[in-house]
PDB file of N, CA and C in Angstrom:
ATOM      1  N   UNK A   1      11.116 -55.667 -12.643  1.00  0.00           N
ATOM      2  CA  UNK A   1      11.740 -54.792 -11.674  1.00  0.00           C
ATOM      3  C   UNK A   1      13.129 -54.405 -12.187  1.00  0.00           C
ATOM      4  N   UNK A   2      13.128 -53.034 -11.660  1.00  0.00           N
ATOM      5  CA  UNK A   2      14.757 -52.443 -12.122  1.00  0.00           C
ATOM      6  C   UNK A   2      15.444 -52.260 -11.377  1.00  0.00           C
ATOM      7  N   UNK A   3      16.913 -53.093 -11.420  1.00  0.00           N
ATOM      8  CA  UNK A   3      17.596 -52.881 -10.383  1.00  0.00           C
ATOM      9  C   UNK A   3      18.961 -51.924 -10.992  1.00  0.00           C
ATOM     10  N   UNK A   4      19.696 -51.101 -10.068  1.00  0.00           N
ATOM     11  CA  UNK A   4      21.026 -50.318 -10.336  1.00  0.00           C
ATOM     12  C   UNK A   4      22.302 -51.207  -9.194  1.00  0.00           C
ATOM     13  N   UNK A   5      22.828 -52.280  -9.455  1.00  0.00           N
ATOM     14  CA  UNK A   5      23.940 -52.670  -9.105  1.00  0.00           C
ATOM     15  C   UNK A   5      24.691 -51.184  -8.603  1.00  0.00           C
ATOM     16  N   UNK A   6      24.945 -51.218  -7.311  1.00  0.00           N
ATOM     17  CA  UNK A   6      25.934 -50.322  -6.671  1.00  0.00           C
ATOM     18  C   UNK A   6      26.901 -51.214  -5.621  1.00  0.00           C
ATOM     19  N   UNK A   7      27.288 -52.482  -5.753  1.00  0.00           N
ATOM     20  CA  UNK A   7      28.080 -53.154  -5.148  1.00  0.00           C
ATOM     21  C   UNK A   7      28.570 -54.054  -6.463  1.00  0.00           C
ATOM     22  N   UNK A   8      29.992 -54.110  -6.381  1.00  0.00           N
ATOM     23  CA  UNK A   8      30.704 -55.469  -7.468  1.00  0.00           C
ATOM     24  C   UNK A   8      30.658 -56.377  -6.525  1.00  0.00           C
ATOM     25  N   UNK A   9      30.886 -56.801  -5.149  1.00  0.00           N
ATOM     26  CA  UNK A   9      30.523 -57.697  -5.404  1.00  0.00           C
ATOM     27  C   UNK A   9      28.780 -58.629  -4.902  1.00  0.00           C
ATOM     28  N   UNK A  10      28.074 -57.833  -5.226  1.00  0.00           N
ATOM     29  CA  UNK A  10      26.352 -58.333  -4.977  1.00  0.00           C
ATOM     30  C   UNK A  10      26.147 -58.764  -6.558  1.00  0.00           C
ATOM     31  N   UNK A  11      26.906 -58.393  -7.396  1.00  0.00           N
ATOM     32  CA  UNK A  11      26.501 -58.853  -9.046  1.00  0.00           C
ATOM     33  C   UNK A  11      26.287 -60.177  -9.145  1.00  0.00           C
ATOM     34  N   UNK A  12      26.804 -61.791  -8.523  1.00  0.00           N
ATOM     35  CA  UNK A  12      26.817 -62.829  -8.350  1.00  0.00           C
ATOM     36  C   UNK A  12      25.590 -63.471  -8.159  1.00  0.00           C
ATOM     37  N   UNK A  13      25.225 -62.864  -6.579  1.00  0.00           N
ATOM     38  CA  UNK A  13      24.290 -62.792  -5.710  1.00  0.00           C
ATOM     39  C   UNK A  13      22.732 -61.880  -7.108  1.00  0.00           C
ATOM     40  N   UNK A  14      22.935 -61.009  -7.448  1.00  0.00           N
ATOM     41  CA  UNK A  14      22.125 -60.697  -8.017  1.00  0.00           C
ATOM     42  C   UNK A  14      21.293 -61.183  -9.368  1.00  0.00           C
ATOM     43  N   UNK A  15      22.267 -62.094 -10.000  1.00  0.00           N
ATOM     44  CA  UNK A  15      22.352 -62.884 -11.502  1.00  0.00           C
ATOM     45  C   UNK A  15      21.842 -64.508 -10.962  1.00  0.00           C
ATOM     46  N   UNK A  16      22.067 -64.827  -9.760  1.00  0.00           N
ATOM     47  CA  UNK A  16      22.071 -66.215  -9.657  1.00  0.00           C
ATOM     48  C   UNK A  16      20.292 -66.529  -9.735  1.00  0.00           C
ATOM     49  N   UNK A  17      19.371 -66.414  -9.365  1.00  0.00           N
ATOM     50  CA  UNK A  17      18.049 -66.767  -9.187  1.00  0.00           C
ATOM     51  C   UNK A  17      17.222 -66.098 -10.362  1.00  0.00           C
ATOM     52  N   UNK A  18      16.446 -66.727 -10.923  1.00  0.00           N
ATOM     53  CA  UNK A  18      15.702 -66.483 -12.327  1.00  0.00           C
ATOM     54  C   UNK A  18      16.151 -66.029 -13.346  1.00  0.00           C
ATOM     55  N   UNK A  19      15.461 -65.329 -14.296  1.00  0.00           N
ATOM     56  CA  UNK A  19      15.690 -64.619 -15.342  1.00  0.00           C
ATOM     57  C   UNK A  19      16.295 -63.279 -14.753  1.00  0.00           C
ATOM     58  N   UNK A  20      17.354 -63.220 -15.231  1.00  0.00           N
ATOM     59  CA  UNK A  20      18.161 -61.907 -14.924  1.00  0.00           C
ATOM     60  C   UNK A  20      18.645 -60.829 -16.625  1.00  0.00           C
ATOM     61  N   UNK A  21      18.298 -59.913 -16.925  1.00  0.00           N
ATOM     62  CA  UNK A  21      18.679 -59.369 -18.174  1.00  0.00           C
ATOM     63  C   UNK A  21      19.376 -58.051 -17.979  1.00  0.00           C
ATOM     64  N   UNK A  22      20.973 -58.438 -18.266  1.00  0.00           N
ATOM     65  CA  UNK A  22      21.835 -57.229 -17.363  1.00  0.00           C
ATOM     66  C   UNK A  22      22.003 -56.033 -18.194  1.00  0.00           C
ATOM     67  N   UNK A  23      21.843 -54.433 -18.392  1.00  0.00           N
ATOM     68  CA  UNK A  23      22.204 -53.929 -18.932  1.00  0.00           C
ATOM     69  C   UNK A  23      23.311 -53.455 -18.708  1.00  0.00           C
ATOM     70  N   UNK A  24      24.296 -53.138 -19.873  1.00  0.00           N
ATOM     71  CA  UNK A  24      25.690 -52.960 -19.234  1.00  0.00           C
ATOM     72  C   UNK A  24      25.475 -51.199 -20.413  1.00  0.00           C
ATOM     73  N   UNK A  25      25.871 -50.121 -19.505  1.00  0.00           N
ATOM     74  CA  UNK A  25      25.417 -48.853 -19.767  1.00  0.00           C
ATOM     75  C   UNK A  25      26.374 -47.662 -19.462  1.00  0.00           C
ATOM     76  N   UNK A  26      26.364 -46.475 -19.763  1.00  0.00           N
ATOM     77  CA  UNK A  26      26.797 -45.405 -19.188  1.00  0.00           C
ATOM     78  C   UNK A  26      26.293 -44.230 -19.487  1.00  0.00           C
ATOM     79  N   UNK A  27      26.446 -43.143 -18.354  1.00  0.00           N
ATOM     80  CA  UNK A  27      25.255 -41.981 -17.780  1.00  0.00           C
ATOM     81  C   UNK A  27      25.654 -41.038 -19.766  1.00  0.00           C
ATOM     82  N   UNK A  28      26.196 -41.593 -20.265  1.00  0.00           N
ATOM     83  CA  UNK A  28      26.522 -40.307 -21.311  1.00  0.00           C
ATOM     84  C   UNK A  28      26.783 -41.366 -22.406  1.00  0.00           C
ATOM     85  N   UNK A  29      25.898 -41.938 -22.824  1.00  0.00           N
ATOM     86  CA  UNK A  29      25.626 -42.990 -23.895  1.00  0.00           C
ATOM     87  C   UNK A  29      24.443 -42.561 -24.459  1.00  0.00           C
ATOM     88  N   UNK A  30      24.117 -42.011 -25.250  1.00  0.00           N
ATOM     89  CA  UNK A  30      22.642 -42.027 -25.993  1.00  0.00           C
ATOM     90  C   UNK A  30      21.735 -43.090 -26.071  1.00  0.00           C
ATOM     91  N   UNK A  31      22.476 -44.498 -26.813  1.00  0.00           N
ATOM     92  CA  UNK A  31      21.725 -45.081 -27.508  1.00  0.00           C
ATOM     93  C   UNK A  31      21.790 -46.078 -25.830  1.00  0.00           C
ATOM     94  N   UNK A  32      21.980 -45.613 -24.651  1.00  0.00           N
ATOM     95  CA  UNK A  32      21.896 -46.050 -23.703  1.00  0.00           C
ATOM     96  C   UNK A  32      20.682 -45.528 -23.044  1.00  0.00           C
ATOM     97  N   UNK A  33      20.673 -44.412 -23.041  1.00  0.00           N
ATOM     98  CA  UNK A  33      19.811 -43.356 -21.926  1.00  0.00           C
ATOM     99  C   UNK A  33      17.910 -44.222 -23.451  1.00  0.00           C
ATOM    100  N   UNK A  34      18.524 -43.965 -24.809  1.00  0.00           N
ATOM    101  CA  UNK A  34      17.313 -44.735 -25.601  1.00  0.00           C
ATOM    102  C   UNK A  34      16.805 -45.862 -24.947  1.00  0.00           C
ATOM    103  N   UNK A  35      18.044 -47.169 -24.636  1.00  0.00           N
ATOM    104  CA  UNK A  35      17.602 -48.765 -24.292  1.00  0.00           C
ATOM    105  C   UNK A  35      17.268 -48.618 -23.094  1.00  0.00           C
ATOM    106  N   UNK A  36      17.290 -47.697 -21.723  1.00  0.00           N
ATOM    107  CA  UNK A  36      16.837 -47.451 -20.863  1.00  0.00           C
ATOM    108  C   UNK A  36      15.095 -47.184 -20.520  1.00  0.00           C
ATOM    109  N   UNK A  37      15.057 -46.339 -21.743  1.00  0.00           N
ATOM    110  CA  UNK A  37      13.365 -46.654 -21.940  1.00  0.00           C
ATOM    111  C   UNK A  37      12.627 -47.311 -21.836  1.00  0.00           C
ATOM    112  N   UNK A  38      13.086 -48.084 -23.250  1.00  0.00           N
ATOM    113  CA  UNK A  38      12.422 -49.586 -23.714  1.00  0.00           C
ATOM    114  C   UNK A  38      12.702 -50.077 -21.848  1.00  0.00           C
ATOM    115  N   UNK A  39      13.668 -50.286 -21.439  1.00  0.00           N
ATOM    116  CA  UNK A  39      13.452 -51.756 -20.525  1.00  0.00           C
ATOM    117  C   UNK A  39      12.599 -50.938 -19.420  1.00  0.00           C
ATOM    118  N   UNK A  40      12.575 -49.810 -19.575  1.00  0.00           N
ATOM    119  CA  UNK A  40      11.238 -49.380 -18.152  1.00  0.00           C
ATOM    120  C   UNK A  40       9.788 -49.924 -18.529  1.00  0.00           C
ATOM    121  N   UNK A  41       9.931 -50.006 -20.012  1.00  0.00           N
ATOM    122  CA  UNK A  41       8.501 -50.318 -20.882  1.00  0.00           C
ATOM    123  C   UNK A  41       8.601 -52.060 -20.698  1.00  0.00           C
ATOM    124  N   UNK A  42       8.985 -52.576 -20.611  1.00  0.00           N
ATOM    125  CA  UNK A  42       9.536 -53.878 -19.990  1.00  0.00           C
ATOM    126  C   UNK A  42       9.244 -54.239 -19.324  1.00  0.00           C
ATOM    127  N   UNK A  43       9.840 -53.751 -18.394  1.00  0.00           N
ATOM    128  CA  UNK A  43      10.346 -53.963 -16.659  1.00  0.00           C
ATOM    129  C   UNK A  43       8.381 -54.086 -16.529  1.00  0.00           C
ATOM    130  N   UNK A  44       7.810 -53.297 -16.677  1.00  0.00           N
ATOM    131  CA  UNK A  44       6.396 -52.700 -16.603  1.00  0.00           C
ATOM    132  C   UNK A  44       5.411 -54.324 -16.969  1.00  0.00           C
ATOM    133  N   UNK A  45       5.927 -55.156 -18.111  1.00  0.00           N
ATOM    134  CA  UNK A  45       5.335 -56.170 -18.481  1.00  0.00           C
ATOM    135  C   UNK A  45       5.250 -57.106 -18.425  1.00  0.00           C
ATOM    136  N   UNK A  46       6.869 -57.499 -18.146  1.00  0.00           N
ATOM    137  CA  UNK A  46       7.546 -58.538 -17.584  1.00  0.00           C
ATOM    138  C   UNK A  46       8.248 -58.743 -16.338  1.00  0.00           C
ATOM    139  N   UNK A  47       6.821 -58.873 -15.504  1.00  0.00           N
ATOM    140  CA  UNK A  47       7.190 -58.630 -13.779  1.00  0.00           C
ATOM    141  C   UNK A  47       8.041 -59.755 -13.467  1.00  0.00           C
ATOM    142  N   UNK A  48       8.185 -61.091 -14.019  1.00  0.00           N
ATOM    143  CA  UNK A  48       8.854 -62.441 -13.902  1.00  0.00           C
ATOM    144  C   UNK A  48      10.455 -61.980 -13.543  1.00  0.00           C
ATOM    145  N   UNK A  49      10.913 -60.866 -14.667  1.00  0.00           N
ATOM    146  CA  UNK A  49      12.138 -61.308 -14.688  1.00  0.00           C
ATOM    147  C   UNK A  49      12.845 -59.748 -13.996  1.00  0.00           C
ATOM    148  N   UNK A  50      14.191 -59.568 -13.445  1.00  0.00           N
ATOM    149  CA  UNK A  50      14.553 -58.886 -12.805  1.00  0.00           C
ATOM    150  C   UNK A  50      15.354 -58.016 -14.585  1.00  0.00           C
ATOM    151  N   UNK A  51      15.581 -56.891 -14.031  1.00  0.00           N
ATOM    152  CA  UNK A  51      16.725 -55.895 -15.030  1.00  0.00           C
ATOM    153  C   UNK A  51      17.565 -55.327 -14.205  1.00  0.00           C
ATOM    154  N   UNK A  52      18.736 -55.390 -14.478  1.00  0.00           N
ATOM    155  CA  UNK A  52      20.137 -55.384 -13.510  1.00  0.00           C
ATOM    156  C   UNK A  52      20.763 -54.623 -14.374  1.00  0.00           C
ATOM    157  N   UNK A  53      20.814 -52.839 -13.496  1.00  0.00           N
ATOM    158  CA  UNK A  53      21.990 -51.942 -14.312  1.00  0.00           C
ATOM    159  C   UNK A  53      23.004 -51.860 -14.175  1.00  0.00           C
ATOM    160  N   UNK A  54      24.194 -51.730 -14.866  1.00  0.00           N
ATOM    161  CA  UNK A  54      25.186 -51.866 -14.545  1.00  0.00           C
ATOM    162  C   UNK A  54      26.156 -51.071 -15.374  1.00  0.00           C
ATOM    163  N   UNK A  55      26.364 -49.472 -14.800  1.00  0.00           N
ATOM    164  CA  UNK A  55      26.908 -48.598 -14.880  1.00  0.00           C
ATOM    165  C   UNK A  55      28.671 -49.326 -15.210  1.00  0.00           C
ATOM    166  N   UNK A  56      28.961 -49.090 -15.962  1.00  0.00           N
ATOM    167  CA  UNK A  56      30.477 -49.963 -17.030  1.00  0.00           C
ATOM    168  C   UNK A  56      31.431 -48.679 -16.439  1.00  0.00           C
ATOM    169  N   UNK A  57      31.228 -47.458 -16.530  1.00  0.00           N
ATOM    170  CA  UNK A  57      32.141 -46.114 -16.085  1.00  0.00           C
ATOM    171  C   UNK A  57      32.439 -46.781 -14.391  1.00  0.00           C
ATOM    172  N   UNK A  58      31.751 -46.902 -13.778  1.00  0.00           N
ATOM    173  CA  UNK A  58      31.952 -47.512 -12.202  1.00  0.00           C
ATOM    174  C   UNK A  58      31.977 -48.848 -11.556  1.00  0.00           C
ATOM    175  N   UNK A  59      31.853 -49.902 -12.548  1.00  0.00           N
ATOM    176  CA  UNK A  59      31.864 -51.167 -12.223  1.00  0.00           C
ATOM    177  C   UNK A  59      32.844 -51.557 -13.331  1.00  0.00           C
ATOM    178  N   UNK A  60      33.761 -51.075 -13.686  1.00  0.00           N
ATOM    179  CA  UNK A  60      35.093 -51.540 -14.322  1.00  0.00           C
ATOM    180  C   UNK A  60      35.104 -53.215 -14.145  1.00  0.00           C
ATOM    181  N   UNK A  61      35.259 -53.986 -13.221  1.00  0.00           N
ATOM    182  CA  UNK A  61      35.722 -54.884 -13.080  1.00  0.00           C
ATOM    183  C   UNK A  61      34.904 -56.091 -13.517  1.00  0.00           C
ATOM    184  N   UNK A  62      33.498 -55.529 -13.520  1.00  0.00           N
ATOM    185  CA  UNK A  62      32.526 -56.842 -14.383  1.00  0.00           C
ATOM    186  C   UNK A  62      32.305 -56.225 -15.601  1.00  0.00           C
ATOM    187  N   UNK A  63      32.580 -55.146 -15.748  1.00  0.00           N
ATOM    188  CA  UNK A  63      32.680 -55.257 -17.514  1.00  0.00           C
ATOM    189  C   UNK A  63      33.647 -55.725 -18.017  1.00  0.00           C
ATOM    190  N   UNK A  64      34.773 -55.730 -17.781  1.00  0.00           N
ATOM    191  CA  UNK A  64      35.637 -56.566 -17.873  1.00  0.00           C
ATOM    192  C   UNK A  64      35.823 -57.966 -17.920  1.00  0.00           C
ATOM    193  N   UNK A  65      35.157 -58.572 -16.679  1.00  0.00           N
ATOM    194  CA  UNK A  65      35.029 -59.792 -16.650  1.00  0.00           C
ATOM    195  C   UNK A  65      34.104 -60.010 -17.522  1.00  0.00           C
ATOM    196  N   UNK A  66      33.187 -59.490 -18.184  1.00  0.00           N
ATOM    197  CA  UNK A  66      32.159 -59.971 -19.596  1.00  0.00           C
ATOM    198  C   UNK A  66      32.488 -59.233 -20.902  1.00  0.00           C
ATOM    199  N   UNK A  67      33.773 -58.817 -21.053  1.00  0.00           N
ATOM    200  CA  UNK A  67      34.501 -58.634 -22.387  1.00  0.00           C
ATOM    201  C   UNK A  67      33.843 -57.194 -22.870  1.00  0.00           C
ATOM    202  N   UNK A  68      32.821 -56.430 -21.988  1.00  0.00           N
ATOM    203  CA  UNK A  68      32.201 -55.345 -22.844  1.00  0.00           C
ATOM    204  C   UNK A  68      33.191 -54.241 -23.477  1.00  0.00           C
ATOM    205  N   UNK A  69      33.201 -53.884 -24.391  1.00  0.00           N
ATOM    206  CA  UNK A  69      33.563 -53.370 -25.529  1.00  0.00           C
ATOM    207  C   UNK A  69      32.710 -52.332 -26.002  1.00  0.00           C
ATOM    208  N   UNK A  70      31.505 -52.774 -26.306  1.00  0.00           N
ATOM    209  CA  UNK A  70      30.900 -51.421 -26.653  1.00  0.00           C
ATOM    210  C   UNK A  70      29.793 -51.663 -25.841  1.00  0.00           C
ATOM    211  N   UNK A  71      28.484 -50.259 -25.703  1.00  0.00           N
ATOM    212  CA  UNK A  71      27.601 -50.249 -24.887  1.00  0.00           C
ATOM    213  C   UNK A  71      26.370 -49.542 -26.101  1.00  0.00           C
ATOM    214  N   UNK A  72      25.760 -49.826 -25.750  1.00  0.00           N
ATOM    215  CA  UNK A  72      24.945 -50.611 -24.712  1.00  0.00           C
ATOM    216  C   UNK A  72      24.828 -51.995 -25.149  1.00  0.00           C
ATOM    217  N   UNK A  73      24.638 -53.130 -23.952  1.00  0.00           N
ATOM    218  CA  UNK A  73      24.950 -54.455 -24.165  1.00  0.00           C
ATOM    219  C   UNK A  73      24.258 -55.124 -22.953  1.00  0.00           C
ATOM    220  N   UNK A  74      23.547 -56.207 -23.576  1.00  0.00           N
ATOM    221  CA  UNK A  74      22.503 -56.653 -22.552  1.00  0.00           C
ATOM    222  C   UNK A  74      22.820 -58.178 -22.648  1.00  0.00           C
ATOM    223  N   UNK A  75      22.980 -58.575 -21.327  1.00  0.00           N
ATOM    224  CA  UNK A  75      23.478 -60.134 -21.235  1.00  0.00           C
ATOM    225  C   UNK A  75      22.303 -60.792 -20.327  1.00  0.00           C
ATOM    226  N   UNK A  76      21.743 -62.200 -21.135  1.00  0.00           N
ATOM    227  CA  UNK A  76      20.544 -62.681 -20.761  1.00  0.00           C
ATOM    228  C   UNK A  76      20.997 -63.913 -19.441  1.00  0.00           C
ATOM    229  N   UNK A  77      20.744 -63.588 -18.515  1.00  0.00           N
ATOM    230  CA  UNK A  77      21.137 -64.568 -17.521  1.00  0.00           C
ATOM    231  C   UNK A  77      19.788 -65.856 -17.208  1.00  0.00           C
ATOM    232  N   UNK A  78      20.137 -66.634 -17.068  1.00  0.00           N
ATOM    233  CA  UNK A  78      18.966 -67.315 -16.319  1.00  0.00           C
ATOM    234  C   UNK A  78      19.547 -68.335 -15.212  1.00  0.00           C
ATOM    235  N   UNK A  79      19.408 -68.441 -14.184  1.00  0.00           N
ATOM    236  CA  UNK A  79      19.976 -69.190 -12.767  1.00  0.00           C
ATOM    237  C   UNK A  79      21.699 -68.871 -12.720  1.00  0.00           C
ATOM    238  N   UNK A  80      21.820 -67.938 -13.156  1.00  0.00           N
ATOM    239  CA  UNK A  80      23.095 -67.375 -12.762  1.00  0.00           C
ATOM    240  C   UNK A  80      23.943 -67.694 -14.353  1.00  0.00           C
ATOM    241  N   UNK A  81      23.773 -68.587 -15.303  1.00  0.00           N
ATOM    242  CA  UNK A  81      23.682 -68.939 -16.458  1.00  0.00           C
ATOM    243  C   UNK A  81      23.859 -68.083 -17.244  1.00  0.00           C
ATOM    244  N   UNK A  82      25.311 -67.384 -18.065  1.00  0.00           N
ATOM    245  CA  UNK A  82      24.387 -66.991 -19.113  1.00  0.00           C
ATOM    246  C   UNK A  82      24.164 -67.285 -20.592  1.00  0.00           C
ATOM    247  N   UNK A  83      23.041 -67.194 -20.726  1.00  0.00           N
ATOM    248  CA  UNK A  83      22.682 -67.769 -22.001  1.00  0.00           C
ATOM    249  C   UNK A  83      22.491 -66.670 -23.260  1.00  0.00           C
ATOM    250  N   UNK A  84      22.615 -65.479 -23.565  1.00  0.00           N
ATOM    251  CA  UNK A  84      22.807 -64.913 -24.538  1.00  0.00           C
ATOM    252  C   UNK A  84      22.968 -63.290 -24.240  1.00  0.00           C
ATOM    253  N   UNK A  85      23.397 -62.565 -25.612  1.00  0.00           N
ATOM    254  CA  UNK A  85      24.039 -61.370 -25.478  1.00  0.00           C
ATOM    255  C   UNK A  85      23.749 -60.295 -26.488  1.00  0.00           C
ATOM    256  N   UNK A  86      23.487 -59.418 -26.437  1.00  0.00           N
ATOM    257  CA  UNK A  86      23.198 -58.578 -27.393  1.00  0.00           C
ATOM    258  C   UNK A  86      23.892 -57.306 -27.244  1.00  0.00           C
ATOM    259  N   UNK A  87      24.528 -56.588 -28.767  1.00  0.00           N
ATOM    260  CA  UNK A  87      25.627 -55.315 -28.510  1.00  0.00           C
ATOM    261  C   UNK A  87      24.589 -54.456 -29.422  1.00  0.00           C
ATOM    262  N   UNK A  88      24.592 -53.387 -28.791  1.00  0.00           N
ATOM    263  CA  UNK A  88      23.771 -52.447 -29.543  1.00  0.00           C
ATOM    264  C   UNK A  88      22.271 -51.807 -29.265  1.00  0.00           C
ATOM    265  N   UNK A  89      21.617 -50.957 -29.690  1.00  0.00           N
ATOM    266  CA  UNK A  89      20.214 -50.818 -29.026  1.00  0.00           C
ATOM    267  C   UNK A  89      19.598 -51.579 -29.922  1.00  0.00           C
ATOM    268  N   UNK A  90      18.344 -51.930 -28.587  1.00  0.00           N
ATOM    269  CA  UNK A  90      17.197 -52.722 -28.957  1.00  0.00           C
ATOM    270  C   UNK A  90      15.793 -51.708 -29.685  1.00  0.00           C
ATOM    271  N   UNK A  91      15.542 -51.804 -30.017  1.00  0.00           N
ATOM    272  CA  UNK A  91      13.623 -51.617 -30.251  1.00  0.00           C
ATOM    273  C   UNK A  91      12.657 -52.237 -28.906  1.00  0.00           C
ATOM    274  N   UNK A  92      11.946 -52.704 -28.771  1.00  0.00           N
ATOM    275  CA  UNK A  92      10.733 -53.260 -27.281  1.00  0.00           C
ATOM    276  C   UNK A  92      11.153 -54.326 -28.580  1.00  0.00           C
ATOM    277  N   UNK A  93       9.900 -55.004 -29.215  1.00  0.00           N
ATOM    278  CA  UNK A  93       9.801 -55.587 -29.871  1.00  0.00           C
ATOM    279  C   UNK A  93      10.736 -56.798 -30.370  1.00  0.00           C
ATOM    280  N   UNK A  94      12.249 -56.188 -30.110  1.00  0.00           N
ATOM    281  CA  UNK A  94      13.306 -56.997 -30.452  1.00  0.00           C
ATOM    282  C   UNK A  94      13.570 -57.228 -29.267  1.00  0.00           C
ATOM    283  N   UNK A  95      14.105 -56.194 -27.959  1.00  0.00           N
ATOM    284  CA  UNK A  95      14.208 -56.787 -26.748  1.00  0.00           C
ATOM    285  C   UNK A  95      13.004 -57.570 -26.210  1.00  0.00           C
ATOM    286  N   UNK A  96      11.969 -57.235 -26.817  1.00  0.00           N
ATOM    287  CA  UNK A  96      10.865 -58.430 -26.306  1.00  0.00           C
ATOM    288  C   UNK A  96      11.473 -60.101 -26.903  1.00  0.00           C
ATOM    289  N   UNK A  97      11.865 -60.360 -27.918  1.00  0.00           N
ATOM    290  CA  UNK A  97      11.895 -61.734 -28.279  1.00  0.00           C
ATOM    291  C   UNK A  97      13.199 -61.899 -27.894  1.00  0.00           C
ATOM    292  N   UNK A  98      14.505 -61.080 -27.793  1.00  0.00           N
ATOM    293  CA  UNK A  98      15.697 -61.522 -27.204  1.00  0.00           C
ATOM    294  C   UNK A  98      15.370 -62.259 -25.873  1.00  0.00           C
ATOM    295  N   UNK A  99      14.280 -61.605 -25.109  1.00  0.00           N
ATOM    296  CA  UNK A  99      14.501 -62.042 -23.693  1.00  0.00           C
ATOM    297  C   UNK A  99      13.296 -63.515 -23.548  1.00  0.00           C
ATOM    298  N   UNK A 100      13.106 -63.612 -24.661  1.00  0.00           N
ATOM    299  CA  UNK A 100      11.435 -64.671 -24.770  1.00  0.00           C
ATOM    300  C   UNK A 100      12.265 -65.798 -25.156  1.00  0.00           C
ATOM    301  N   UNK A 101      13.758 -65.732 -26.003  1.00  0.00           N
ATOM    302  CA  UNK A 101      14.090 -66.947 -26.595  1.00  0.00           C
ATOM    303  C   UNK A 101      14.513 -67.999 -25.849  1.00  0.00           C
TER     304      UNK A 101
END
């Protein structure tokens, strides 16, 4: 499932329970509007885990609080946890085993 974060503060609330895999994005990013694909092709396979968007142009304050720098950038949450990070676009294939590890 794909979610679009439109509250800072529901991001907490949204990361805390299962596998959470956040994309951190913006509407005029290419290699964003690209990794947007892949995770619909995803989202589609891997009903387990939630995908949490998170527009960086309008949520200033948690990109911040997670150091983003460049985009597109996907942070692997699990029970609110997070456990790994990736800067740059994915392939399926690669975002498939980032989110499997």
């Amino acid at each position: 499932m794909i979610k679009h974060l439109e509250n800072e503060e529901l991001f907490d609330e949204e990361i805390s329970k299962g596998t959470v895999l956040v994309d951190f994005y913006a509407d005029w990013c290419g290699p964003c509007r690209m990794l947007g694909t892949v995770l619909e092709e995803v989202a589609k396979e891997l009903v387990d885990i939630t995908i949490l968007k998170v527009n960086v142009d309008q949520m200033k304050n948690i990109g911040g609080r997670f150091s983003i720098r460049s985009i597109p950038t996907v942070v692997l949450f699990k029970d609110g946890k997070q456990v790994a990070t990736n800067i740059g676009f994915l392939p399926r294939p690669a975002l498939m085993s980032f989110i499997k590890q």
